[in-house]
Protein backbone atom coordinates (compact mmCIF):
# COMPACT_ATOMS: atom_id res chain seq x y z
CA UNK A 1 -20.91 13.84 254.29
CA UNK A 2 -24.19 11.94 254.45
CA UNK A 3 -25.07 10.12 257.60
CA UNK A 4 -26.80 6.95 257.97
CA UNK A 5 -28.85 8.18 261.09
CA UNK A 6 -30.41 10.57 258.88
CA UNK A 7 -30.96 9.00 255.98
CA UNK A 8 -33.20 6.71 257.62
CA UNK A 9 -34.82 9.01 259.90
CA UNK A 10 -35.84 10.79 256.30
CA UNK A 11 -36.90 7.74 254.43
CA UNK A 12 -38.79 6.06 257.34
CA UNK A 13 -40.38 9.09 258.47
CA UNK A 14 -41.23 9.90 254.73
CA UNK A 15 -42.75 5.95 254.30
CA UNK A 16 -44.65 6.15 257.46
CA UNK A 17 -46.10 9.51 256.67
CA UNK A 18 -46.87 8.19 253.07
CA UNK A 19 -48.94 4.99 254.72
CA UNK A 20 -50.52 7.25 256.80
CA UNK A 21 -51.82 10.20 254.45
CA UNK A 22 -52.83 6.82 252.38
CA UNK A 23 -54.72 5.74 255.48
CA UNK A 24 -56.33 8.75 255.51
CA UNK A 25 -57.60 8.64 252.39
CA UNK A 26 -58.80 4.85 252.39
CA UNK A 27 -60.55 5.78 255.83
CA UNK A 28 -62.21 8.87 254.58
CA UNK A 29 -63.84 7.04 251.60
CA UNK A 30 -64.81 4.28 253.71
CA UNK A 31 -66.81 6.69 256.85
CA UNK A 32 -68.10 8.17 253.50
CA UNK A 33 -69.30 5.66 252.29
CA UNK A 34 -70.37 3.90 255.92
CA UNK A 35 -72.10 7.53 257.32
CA UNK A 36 -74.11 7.54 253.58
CA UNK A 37 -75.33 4.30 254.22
CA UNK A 38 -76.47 4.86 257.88
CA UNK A 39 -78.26 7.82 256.83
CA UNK A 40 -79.38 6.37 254.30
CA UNK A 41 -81.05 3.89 256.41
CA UNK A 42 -82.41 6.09 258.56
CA UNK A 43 -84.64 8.19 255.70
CA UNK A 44 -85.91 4.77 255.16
CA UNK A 45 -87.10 3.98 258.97
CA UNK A 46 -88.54 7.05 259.30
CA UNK A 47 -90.73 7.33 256.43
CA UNK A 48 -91.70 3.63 257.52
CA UNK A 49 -91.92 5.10 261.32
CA UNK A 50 -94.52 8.04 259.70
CA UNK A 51 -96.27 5.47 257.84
CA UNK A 52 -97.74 3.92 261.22
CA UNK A 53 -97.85 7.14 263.11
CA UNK A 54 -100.07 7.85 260.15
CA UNK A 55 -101.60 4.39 260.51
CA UNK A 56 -102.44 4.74 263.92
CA UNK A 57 -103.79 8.16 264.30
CA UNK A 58 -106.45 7.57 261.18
CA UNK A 59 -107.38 4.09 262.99
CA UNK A 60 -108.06 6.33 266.21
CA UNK A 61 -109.66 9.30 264.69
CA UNK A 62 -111.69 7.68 261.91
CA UNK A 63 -110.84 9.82 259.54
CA UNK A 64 -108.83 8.67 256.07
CA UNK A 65 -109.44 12.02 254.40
CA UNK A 66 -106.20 14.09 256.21
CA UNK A 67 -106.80 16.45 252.92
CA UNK A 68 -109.69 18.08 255.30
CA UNK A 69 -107.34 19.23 257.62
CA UNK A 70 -106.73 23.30 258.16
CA UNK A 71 -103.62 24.66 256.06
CA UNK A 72 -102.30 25.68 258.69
CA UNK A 73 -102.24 22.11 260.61
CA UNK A 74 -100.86 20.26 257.71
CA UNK A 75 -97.18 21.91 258.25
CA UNK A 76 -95.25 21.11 261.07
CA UNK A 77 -93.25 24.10 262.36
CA UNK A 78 -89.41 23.52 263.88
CA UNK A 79 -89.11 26.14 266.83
CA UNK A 80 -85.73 27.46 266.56
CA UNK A 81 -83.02 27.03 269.26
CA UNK A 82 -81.69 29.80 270.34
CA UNK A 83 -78.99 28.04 272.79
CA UNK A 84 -75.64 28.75 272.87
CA UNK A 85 -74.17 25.10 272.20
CA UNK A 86 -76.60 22.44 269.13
CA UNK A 87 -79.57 21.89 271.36
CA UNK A 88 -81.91 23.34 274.19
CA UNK A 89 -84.31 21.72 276.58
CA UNK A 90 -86.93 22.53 273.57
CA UNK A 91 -84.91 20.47 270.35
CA UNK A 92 -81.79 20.24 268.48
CA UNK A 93 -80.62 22.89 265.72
CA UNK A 94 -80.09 19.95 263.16
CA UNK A 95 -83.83 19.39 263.55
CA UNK A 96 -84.38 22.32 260.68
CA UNK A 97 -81.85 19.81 258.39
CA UNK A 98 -84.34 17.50 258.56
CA UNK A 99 -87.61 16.82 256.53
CA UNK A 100 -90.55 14.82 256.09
CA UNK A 101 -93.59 14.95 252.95
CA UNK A 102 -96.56 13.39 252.84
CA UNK A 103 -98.82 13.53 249.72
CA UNK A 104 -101.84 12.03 248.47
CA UNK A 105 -101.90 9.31 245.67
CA UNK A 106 -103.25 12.39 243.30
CA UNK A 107 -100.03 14.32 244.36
CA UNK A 108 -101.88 16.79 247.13
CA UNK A 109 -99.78 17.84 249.95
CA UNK A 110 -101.45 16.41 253.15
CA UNK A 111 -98.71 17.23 255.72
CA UNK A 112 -94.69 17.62 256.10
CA UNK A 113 -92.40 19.99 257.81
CA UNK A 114 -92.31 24.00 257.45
CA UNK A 115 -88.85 23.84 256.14
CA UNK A 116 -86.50 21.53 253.36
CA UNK A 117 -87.96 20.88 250.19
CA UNK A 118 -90.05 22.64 248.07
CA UNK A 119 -93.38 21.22 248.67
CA UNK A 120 -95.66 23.06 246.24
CA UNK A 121 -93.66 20.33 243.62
CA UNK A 122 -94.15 16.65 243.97
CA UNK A 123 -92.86 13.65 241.29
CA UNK A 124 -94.29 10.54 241.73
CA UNK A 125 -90.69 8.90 241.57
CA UNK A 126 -89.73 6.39 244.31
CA UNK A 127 -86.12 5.43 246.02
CA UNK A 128 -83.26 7.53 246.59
CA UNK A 129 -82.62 10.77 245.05
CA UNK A 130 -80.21 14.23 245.23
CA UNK A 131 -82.71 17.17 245.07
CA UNK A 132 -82.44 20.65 245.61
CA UNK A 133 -84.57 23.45 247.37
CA UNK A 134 -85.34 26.73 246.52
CA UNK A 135 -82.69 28.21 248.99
CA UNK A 136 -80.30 26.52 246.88
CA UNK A 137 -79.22 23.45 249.45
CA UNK A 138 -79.23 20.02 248.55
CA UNK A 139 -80.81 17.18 249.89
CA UNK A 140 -80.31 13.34 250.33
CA UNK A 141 -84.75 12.26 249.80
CA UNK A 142 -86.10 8.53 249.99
CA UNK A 143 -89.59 8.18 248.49
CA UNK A 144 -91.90 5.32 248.56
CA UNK A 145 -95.92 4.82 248.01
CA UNK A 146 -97.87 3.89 250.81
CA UNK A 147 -100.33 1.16 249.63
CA UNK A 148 -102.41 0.50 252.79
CA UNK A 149 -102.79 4.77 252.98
CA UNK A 150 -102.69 5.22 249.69
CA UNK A 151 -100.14 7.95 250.23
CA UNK A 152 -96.51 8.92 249.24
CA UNK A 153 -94.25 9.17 252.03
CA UNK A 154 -90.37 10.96 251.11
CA UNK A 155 -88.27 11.60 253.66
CA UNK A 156 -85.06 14.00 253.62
CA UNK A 157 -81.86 15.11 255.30
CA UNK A 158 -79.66 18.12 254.51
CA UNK A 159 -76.49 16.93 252.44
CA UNK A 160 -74.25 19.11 254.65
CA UNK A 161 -75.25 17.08 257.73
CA UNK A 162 -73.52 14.19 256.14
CA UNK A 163 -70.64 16.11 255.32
CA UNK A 164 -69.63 17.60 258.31
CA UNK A 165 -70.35 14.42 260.27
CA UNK A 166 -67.98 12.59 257.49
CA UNK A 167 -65.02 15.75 257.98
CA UNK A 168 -65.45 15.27 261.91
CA UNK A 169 -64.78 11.57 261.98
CA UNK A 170 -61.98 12.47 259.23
CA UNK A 171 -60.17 14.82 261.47
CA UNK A 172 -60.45 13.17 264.09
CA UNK A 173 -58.67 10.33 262.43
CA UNK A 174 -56.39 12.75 260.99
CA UNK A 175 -55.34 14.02 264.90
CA UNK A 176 -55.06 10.81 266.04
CA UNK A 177 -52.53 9.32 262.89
CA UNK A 178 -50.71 12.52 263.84
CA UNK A 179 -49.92 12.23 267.11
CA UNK A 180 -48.91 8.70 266.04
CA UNK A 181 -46.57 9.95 263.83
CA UNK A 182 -45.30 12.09 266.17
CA UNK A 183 -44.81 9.56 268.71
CA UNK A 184 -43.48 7.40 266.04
CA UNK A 185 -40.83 9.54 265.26
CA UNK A 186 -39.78 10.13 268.66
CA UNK A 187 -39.56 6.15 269.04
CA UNK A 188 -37.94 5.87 266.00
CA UNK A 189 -35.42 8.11 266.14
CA UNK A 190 -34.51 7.19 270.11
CA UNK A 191 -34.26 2.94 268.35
CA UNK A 192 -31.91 4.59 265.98
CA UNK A 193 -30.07 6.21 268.00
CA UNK A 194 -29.80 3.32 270.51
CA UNK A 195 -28.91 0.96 267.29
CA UNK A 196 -26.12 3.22 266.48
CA UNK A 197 -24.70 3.63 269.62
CA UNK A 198 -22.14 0.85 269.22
CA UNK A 199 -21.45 2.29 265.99
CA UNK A 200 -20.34 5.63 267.47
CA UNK A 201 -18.20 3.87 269.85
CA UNK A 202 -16.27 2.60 267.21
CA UNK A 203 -16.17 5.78 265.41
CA UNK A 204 -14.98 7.50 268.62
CA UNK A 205 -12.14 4.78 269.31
CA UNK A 206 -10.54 5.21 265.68
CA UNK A 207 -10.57 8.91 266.02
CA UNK A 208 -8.69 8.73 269.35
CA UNK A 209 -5.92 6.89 267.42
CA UNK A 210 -3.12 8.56 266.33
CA UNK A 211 0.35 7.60 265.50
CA UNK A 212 1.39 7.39 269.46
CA UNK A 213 -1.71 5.39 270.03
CA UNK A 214 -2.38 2.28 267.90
CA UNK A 215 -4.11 -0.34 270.14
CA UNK A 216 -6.59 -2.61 268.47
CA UNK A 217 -10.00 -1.53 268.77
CA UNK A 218 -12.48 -2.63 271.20
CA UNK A 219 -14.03 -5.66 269.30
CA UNK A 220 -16.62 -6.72 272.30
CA UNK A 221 -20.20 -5.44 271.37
CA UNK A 222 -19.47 -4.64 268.06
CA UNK A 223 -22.42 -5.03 266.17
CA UNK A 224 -22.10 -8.66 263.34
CA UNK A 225 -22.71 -6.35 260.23
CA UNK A 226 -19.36 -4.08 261.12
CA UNK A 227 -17.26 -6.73 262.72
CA UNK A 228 -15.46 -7.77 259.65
CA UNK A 229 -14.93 -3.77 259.34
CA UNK A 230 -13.50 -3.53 262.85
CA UNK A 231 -10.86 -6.69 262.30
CA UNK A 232 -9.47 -5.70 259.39
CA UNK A 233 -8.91 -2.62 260.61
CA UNK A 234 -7.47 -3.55 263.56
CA UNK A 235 -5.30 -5.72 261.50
CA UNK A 236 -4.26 -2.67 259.41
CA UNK A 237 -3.41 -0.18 263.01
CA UNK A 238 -1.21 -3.47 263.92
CA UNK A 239 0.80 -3.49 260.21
CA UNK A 240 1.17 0.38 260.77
CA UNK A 241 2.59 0.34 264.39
CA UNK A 242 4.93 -2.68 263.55
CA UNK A 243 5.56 -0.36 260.42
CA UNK A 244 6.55 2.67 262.45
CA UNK A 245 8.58 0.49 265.18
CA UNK A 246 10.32 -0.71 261.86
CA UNK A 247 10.77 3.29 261.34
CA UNK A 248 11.82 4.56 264.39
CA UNK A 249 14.52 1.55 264.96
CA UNK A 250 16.02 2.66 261.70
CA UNK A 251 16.26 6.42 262.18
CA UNK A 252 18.04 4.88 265.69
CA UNK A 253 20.08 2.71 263.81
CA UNK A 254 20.93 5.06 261.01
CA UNK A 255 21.67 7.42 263.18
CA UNK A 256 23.87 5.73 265.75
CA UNK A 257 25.87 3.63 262.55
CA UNK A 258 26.32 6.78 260.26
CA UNK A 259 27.02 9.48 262.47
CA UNK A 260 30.47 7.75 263.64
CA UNK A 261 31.37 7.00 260.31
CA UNK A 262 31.12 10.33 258.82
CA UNK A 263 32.75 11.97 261.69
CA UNK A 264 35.42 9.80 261.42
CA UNK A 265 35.91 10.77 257.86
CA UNK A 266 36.09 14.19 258.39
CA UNK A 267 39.12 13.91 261.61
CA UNK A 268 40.83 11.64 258.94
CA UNK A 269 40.20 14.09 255.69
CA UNK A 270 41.83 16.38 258.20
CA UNK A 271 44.63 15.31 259.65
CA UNK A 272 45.65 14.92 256.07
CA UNK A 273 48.54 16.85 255.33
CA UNK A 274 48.31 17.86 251.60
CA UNK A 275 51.99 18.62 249.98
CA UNK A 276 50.73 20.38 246.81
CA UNK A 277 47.64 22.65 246.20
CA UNK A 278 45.63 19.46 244.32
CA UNK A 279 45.97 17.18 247.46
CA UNK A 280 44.91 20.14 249.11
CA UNK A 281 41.18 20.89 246.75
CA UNK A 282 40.36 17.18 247.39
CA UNK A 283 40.94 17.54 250.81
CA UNK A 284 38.72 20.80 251.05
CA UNK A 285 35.99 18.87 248.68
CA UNK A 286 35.95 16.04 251.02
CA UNK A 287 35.53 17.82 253.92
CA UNK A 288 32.41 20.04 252.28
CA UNK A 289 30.91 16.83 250.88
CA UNK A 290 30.95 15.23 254.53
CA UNK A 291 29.82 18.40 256.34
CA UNK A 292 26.93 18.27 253.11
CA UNK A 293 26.03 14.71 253.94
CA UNK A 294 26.22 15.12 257.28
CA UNK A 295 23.91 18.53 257.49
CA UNK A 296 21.47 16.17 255.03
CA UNK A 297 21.35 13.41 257.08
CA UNK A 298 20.29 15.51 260.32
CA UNK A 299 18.06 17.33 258.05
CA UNK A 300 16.54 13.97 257.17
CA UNK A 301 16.22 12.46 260.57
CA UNK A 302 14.51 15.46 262.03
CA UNK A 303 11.83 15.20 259.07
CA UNK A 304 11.64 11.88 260.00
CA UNK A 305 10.96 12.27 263.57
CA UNK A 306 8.70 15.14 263.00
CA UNK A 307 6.39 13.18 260.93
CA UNK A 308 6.60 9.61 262.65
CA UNK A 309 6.94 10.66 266.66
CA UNK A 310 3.31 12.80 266.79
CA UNK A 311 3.77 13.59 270.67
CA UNK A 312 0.44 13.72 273.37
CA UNK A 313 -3.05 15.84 272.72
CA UNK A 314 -3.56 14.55 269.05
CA UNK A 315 0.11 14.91 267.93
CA UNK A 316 0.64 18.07 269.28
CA UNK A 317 3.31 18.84 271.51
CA UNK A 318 2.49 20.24 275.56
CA UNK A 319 3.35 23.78 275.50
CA UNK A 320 5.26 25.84 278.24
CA UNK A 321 6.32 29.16 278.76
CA UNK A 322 10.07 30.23 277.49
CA UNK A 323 12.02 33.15 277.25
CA UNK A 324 12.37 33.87 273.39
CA UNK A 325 15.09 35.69 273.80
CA UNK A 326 17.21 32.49 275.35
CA UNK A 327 15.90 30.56 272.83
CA UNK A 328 17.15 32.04 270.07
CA UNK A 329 20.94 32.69 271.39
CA UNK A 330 20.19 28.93 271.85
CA UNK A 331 20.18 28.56 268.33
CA UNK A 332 22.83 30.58 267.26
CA UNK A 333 25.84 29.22 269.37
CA UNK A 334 26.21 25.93 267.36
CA UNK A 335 26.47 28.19 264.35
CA UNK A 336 29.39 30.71 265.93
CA UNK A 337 31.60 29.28 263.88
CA UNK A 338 30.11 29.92 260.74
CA UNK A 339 29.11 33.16 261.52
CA UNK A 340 32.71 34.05 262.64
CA UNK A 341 34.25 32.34 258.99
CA UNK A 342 31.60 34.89 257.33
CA UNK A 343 32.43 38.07 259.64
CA UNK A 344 28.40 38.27 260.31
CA UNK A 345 26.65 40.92 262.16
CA UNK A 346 23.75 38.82 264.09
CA UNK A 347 21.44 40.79 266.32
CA UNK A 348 19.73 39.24 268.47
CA UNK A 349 16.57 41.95 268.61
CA UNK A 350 14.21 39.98 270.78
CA UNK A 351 13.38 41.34 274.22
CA UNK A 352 14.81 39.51 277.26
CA UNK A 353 11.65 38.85 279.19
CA UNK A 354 9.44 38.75 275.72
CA UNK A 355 7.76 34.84 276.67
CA UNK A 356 6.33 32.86 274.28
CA UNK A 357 4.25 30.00 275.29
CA UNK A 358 4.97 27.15 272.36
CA UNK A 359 6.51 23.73 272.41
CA UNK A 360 10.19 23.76 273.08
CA UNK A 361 11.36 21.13 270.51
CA UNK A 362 9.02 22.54 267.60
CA UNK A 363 10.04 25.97 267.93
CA UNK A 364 14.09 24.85 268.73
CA UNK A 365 13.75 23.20 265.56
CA UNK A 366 11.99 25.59 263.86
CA UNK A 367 14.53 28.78 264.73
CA UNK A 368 17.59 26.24 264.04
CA UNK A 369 16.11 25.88 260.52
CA UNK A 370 15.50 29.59 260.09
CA UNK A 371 18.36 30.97 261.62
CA UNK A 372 20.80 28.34 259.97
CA UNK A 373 19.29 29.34 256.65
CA UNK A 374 20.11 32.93 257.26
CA UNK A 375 23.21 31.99 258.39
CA UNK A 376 24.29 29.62 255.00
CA UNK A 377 22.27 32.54 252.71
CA UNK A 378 24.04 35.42 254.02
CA UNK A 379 26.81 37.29 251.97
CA UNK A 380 30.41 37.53 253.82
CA UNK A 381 29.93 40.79 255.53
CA UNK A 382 26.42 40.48 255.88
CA UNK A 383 23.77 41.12 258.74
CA UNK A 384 21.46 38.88 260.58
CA UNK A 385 18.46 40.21 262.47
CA UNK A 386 15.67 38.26 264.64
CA UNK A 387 13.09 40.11 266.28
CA UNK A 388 10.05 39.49 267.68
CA UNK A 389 7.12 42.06 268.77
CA UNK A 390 3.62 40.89 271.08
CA UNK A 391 0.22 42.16 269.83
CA UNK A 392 -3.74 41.74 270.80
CA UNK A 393 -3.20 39.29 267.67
CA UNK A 394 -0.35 37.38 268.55
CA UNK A 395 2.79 36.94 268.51
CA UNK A 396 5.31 37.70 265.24
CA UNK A 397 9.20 36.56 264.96
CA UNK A 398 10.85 37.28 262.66
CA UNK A 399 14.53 36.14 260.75
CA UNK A 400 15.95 38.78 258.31
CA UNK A 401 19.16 38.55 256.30
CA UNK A 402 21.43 40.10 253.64
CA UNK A 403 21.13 37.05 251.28
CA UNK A 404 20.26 36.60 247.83
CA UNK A 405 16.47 36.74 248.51
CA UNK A 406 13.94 35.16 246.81
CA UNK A 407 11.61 36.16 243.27
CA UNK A 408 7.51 35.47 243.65
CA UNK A 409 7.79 32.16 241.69
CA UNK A 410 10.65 31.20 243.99
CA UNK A 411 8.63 32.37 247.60
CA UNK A 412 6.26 29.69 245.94
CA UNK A 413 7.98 26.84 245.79
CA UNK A 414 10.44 27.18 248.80
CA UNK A 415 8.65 25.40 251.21
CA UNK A 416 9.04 22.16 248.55
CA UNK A 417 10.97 18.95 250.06
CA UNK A 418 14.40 19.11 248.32
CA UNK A 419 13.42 22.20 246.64
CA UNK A 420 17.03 24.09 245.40
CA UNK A 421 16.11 27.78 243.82
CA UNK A 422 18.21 28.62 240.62
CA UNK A 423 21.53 29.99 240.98
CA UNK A 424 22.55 29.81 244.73
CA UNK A 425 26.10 28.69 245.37
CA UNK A 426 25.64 28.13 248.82
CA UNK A 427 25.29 24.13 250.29
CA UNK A 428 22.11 22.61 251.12
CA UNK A 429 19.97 20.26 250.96
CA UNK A 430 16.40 21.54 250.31
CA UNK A 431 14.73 20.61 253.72
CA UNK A 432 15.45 23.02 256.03
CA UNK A 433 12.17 25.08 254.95
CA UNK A 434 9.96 21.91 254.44
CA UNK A 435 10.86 21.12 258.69
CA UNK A 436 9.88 24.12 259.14
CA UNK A 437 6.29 24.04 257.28
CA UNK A 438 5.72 21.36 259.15
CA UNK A 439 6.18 22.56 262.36
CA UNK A 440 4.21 25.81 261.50
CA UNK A 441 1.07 23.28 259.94
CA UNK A 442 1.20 20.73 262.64
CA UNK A 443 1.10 24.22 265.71
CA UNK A 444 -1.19 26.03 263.16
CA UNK A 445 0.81 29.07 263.37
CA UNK A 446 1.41 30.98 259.90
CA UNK A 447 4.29 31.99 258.56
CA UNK A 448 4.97 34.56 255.44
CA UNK A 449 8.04 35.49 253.35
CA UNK A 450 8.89 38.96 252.15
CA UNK A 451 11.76 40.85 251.00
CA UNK A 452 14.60 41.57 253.76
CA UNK A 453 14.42 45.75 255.11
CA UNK A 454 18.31 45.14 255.45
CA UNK A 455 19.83 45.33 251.95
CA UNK A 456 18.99 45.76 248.29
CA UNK A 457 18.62 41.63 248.64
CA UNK A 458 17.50 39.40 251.41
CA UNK A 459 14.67 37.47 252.86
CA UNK A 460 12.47 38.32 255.59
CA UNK A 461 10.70 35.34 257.04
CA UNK A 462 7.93 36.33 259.29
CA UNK A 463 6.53 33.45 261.94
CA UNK A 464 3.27 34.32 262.96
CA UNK A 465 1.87 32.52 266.18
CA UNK A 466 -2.09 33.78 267.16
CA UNK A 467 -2.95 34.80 270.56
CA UNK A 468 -5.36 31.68 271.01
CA UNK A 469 -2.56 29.61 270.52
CA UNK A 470 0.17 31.00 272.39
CA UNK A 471 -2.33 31.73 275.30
CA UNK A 472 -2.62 27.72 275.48
């Protein structure tokens, strides 16, 4: 499922980091462009700073022929620094990036630095230029002519110098849009989270409703944009309570109206004294088709009430600890009758103090189901068993009897709401299995079907409850 929260942490994160790489870029090209001009300027004052220097120390000496000068006084030497940081108390280590040429009109070297451009080559070419030394280095140079010395002046500057100024200022600019992002982020995602937070409110009221708990939502501080959201839904949870009030009063009512009736049918089908053996079939045929209605209709109701009344703890029933044993004779008294009319052998395999910690009306209903099935399945004659055995896995009960069984296709199917497999004689109504897949998804035990150890024929249906559960 996609989430809003992240989808804009993504997208906003991913447009500020796009502005920002884009400010880098603009502000790299722009200190480019600023740090070539400033250096640029700078070739230019100096060679106009040299010029009266120049001016100066040939008005003092009185001497305008600088060619005389000793070799070795004509080049300028850079001592080296030998600190441990870019300068010493005797110069700077960018000093030997720097250089300075000065030639005569007739292109003779008169004096410069020891270091930077070849100076055995001069071209009579003035302004800016890109040049290149022997060692292989390039150089920013600014030339110009000299017409009150009648000299050239050109002035240079290693290109790297530029460079690494230019990738300083950039990474500092880079740091600091970084930690902006970061901090960004961390604002952006703590705004989100804040604007959201009335949003998960609502999201945590509606999933604390369930069919025992259908009050309106809290509509104060619900933000304008989901408000029409939150009434209509609240105006849906109403339609569905009144809907299930509606329910329950008519499983009541059906209940309390056709219980009587059918009973009454019954006493009256059987106080009927039949003279001949017709009279006598109808009388039988009424009798089954009321006890078949009647079985349906209880069958019917307890669907009913297991799907509408969802009890505490998100529709699951508080559990307690029982005696399994009790429970099951439980079920099988109301059916003594039955079992008598069919001669049945029921045992009752289950320890006496085996205790299973469950809900007591799920699993009542759930044996009832099981056992009566057995029961109504079982040949005349036949055997009923229900055990029960306690593992480190859980807990396992099961119902076995001598029945007509089931086939694969027919194991499939069973659990299906009026589902009737081919060729059983027996009464029923197709539910009896469906209650009890309910029960077994709504507890989230398991339960598994297999054929019965008793006879040729049978079904064994194995409930399967897991230790985390029946440790609850």
């Amino acid at each position: 499922m996609k989430s809003i929260r992240f989808w804009l942490i993504v997208m906003l994160t991913s447009a500020i980091l796009t502005s920002m790489l884009g400010a880098i870029f603009i502000s790299y090209n722009k200190v480019s462009h600023e740090t070539e001009e400033l250096y640029d300027a700078e070739l230019a004052q100096l060679s106009r700073v040299l010029e009266s220097l120049l001016s100066i120390q040939l008005d003092y000496t009185q001497d305008a022929n600088l060619a005389s000068l000793a070799e070795k006084d004509r080049v300028i030497n850079t001592p080296d620094v030998h600190a441990s940081g870019e300068f010493d108390l005797y110069g700077h280590k960018y000093e030997k990036k720097l250089s300075f040429q000065i030639w005569t009109s007739q292109g003779v070297f008169l004096l410069g630095s020891g270091h930077g451009l070849d100076m055995t080559e001069f071209v009579r070419k003035p302004g800016y230029q890109i040049e290149q030394d022997t060692a292989g280095e390039q150089w920013r140079s600014f030339t110009r002519y000299s017409e009150p010395l009648k000299v050239w002046i050109k002035t240079a500057q290693q290109m790297e110098i530029r460079e690494e100024l230019t990738h300083e200022i950039a990474s500092l600019n880079v740091q600091s849009l970084l930690l902006m992002l970061l901090v960004m982020i961390v604002l952006m995602v703590i705004i989100i989270q804040m604007g959201f937070r009335s949003l998960l409110r609502v999201s945590e009221e509606i999933e604390s409703r369930n069919p025992s708990h259908l009050a309106p939502l809290d509509e104060r501080e619900v933000p304008s944009e989901i408000m029409p959201v939150v009434h209509a839904l609240n105006q849906l949870l109403g339609e569905i309570d009144h809907s299930i009030e509606r329910q329950q009063r008519f499983t009541s009512n059906a209940a309390h109206e056709l219980r009587t009736p059918l009973a009454a049918i019954k006493v009256h089908a059987q106080n009927l004294y039949p003279q001949d053996e017709r009279t006598q079939t109808i009388q039988q045929k009424i009798v089954q088709g009321v006890d078949k209605l009647t079985h349906l209709f209880n069958q019917l109701i307890t669907l009913s009430k297991m799907e509408t009344e969802l009890q505490e703890e998100g529709g699951r029933e508080s559990s307690k600890k029982l005696l399994l044993h009790g429970l099951v004779d439980q079920q099988l008294f109301p059916l003594s009758e039955q079992i008598k009319v069919k001669n049945l052998q029921v045992d009752n395999a289950v320890a006496t103090d085996l205790v299973c910690t469950c809900p007591e009306n799920s699993m009542s209903i759930l044996l009832r189901n099981l056992i009566d099935n057995a029961v109504r399945y079982s040949d005349e004659n036949g055997m009923i068993r229900v055990t029960a055995t306690d593992s480190a896995d859980g807990m396992s009960i099961s119902v076995m009897d001598t029945g007509p069984g089931l086939d694969e296709q027919q194991k499939q199917r069973v659990f299906e709401r009026f589902y009737r497999a081919a060729h059983q004689q027996v009464t029923g109504c197709g539910l009896g299995l469906s209650i009890v897949k309910e029960i077994v998804e709504r507890q989230q035990y398991r339960i598994l079907l297999h054929d019965s150890p008793l006879a040729e024929h049978g079904l064994w249906v194995e409930l399967f409850i897991p230790k985390e559960i029946n440790m609850k």
